[in-house]
Every structure is written in structure tokens, then in C-alpha cells.
N, C-alpha and C. Protein backbone atom coordinates (compact mmCIF):
# COMPACT_ATOMS: atom_id res chain seq x y z
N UNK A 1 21.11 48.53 -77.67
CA UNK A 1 21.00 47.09 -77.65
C UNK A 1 19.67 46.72 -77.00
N UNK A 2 18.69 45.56 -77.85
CA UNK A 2 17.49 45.05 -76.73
C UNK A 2 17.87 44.36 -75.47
N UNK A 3 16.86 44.78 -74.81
CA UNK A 3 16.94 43.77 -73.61
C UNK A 3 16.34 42.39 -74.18
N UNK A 4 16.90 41.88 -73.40
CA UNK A 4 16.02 40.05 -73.84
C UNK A 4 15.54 39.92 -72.25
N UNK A 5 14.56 39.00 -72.76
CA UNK A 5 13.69 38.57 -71.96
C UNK A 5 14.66 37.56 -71.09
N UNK A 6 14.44 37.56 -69.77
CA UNK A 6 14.89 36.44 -68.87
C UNK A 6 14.14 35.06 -69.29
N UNK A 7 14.56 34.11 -69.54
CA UNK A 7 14.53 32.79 -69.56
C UNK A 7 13.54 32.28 -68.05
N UNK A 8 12.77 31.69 -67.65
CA UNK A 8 12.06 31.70 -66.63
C UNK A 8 12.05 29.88 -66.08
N UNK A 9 13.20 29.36 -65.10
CA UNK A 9 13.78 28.28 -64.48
C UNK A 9 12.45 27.38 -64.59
N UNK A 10 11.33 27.87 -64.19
CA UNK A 10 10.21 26.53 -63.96
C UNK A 10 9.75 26.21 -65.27
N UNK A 11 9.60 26.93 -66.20
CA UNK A 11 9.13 26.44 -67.53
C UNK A 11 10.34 25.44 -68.59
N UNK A 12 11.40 25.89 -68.34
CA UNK A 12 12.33 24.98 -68.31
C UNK A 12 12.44 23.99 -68.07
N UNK A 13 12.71 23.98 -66.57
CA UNK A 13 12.57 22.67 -65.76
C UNK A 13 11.01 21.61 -66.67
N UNK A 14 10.06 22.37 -66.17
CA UNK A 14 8.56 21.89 -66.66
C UNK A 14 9.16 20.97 -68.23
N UNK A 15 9.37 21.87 -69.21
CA UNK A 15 9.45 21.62 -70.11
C UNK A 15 10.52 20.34 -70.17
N UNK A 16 11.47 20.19 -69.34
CA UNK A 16 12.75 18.85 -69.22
C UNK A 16 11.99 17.91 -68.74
N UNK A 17 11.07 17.86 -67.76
CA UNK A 17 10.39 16.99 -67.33
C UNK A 17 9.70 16.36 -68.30
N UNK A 18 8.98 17.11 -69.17
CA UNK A 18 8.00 16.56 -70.11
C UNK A 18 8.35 15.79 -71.37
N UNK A 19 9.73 15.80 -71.67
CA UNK A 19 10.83 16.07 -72.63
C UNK A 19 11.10 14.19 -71.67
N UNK A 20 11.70 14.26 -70.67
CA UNK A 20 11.79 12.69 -70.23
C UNK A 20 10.46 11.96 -70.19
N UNK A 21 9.68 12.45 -69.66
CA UNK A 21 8.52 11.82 -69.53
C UNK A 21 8.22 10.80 -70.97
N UNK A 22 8.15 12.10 -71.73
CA UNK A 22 7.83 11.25 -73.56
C UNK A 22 8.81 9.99 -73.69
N UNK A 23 9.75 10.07 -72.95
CA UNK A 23 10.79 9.40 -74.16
C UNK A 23 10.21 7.47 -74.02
N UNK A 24 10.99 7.27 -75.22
CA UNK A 24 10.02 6.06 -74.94
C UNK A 24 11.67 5.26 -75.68
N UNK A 25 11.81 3.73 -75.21
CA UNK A 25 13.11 3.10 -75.88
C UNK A 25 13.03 2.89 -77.09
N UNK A 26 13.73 2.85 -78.35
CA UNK A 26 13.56 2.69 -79.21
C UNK A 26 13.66 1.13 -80.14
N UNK A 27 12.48 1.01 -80.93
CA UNK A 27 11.89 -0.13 -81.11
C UNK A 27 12.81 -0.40 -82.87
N UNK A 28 13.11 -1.86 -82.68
CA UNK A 28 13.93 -2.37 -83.88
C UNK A 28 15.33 -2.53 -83.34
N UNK A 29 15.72 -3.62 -83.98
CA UNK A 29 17.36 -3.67 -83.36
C UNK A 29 17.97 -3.05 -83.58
N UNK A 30 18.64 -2.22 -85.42
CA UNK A 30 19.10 -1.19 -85.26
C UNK A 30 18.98 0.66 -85.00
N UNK A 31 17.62 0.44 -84.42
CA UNK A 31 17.30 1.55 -84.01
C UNK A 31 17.98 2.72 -83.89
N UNK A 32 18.31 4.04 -83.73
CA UNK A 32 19.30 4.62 -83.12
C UNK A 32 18.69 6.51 -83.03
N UNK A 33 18.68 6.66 -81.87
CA UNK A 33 17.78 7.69 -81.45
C UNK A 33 18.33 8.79 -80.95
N UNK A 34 18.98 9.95 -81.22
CA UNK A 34 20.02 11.19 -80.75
C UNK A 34 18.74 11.89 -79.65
N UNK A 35 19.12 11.65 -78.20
CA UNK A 35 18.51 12.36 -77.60
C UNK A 35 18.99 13.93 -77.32
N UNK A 36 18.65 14.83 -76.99
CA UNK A 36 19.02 16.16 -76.70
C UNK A 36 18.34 16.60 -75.40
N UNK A 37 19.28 16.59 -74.39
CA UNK A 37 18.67 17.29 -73.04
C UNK A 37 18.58 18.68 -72.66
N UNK A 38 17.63 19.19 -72.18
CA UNK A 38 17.37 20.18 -72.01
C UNK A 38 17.76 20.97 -70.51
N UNK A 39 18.96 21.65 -70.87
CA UNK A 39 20.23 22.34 -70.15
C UNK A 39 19.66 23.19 -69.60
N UNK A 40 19.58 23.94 -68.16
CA UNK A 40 19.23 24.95 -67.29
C UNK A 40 20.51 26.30 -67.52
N UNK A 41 20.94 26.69 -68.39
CA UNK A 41 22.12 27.75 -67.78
C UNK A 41 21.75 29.02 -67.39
N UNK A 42 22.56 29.36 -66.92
CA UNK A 42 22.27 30.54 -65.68
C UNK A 42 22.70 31.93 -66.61
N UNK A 43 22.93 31.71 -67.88
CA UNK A 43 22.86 33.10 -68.49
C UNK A 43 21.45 32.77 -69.78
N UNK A 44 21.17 34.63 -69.74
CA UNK A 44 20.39 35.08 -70.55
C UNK A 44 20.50 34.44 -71.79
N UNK A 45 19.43 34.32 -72.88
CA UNK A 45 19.88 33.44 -74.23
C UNK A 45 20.38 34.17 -74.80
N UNK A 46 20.52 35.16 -75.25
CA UNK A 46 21.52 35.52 -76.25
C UNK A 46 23.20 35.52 -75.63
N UNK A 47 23.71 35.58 -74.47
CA UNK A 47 24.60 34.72 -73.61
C UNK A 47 24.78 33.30 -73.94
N UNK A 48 24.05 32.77 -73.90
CA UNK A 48 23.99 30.79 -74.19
C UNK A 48 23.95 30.73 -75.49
N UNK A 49 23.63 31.63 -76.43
CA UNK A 49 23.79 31.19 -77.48
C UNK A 49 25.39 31.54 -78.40
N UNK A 50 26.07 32.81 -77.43
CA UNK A 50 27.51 33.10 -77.52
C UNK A 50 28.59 32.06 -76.60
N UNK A 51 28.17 31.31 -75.97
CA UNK A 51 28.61 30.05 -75.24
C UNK A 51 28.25 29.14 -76.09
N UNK A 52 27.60 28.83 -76.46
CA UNK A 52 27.62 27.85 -77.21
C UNK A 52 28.40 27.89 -78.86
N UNK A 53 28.06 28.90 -79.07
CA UNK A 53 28.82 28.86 -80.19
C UNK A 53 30.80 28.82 -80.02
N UNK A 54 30.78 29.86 -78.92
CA UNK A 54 31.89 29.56 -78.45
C UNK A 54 32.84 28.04 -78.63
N UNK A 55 32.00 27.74 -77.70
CA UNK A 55 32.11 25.91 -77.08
C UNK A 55 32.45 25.27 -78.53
N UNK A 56 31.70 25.33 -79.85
CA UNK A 56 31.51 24.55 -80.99
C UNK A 56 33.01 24.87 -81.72
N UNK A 57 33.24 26.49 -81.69
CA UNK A 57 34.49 26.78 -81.97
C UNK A 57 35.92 26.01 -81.39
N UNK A 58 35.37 26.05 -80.17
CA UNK A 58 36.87 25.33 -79.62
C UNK A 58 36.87 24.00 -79.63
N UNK A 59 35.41 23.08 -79.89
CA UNK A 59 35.80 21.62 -79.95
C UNK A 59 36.33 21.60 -81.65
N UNK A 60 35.95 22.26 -82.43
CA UNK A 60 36.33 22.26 -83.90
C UNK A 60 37.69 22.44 -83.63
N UNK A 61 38.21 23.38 -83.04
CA UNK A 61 39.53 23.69 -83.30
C UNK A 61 40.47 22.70 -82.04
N UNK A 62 40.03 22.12 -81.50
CA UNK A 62 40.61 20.60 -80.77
C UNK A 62 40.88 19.69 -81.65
N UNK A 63 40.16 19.44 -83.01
CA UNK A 63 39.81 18.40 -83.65
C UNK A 63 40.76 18.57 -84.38
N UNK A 64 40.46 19.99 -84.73
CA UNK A 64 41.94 20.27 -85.82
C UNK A 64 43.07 20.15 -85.09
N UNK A 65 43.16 20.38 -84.45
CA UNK A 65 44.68 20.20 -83.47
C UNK A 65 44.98 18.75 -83.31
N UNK A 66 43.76 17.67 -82.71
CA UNK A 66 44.12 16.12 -83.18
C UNK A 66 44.92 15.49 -84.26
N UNK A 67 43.73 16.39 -85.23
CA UNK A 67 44.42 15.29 -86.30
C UNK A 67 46.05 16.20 -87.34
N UNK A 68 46.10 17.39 -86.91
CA UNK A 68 47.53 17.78 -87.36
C UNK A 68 48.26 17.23 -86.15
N UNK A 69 48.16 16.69 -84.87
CA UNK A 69 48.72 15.68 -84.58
C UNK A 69 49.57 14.78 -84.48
N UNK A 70 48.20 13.94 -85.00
CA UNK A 70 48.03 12.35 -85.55
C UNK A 70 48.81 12.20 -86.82
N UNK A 71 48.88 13.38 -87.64
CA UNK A 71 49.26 13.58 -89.29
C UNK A 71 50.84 13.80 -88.80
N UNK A 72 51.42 14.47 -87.97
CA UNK A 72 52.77 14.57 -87.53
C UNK A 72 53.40 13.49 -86.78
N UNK A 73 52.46 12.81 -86.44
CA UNK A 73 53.00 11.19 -85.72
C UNK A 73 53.14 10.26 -86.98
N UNK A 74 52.41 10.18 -87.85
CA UNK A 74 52.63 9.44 -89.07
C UNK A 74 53.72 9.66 -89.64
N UNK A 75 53.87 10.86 -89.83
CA UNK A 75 55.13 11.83 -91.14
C UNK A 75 56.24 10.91 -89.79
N UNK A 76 56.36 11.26 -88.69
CA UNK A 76 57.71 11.00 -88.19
C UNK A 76 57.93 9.61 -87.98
N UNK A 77 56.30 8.63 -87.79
CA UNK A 77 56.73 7.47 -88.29
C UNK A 77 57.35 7.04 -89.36
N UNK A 78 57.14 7.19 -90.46
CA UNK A 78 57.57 7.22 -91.45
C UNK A 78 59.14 7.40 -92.20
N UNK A 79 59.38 8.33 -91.73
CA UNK A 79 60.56 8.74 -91.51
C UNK A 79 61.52 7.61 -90.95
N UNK A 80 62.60 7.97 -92.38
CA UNK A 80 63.43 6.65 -91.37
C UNK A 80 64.75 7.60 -90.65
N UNK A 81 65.00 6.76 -89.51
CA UNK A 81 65.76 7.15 -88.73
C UNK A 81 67.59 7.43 -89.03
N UNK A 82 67.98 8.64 -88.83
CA UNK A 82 68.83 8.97 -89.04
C UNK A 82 69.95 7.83 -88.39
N UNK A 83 71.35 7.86 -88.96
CA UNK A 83 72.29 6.95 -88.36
C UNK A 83 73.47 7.83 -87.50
């Protein structure tokens, strides 16, 4: 397996700073601007990038769990009540 390179905290940081610095409000009324902040984590990237994917897995599979749910609150609304 390669080693990966350590990730190095001040260029990071540096780089978040510069990343706010730019930002500027966005012009027009319906404007609408997806910012993305730039996260410090304390593991190696190929680590953060198995966390993260992680993370994407389990909010997907939250979502699915919502709405089979939401879809089982309907069905039993629905349902008319036994006598």
C-alpha cells in the first residue's frame, strides 16, 4: 500500500482564510450561491475521503429510511379502521 502524504494544517488553514477572504455577497435578488467550507480533519486524505464517503452512505440511507417511513404513515392512514 502507498504512503500518502500528510496533509500539512497551515496550508489549509492559509488556504480557508483565503477562501473567506474572497467571498463577496451575492449580487441580484435571486441570487443563490452554495458556499463550501474548507474542513481541517485530523485524518490522512485517503482516510477523509473513506469518511466521507462513508458519511454520504449513511445520510442516503437515512433518507431512505424517511421516506419508507412517511410511505408507511400514509398506507396506515389510509387504511380504514377496523371495527
Amino acid at each position: 500500500m502507498p504512503l500518502s502524504t500528510p496533509v500539512r494544517p497551515s496550508s489549509v488553514s492559509t488556504a480557508a482564510a483565503i477562501a473567506n477572504s474572497n467571498r463577496k455577497e451575492p449580487t441580484g435578488k435571486g441570487a443563490k450561491v452554495c458556499w463550501i467550507e474548507l474542513k481541517n480533519y485530523p485524518y490522512q486524505p485517503d482516510h477523509q475521503v473513506e469518511l466521507l464517503h462513508l458519511q454520504a452512505e449513511a445520510d442516503a440511507l437515512l433518507i431512505k429510511l424517511q421516506a419508507t417511513e412517511q410511505k408507511h404513515l400514509a398506507q396506515q392512514a389510509e387504511a380504514p379502521l377496523a371495527p
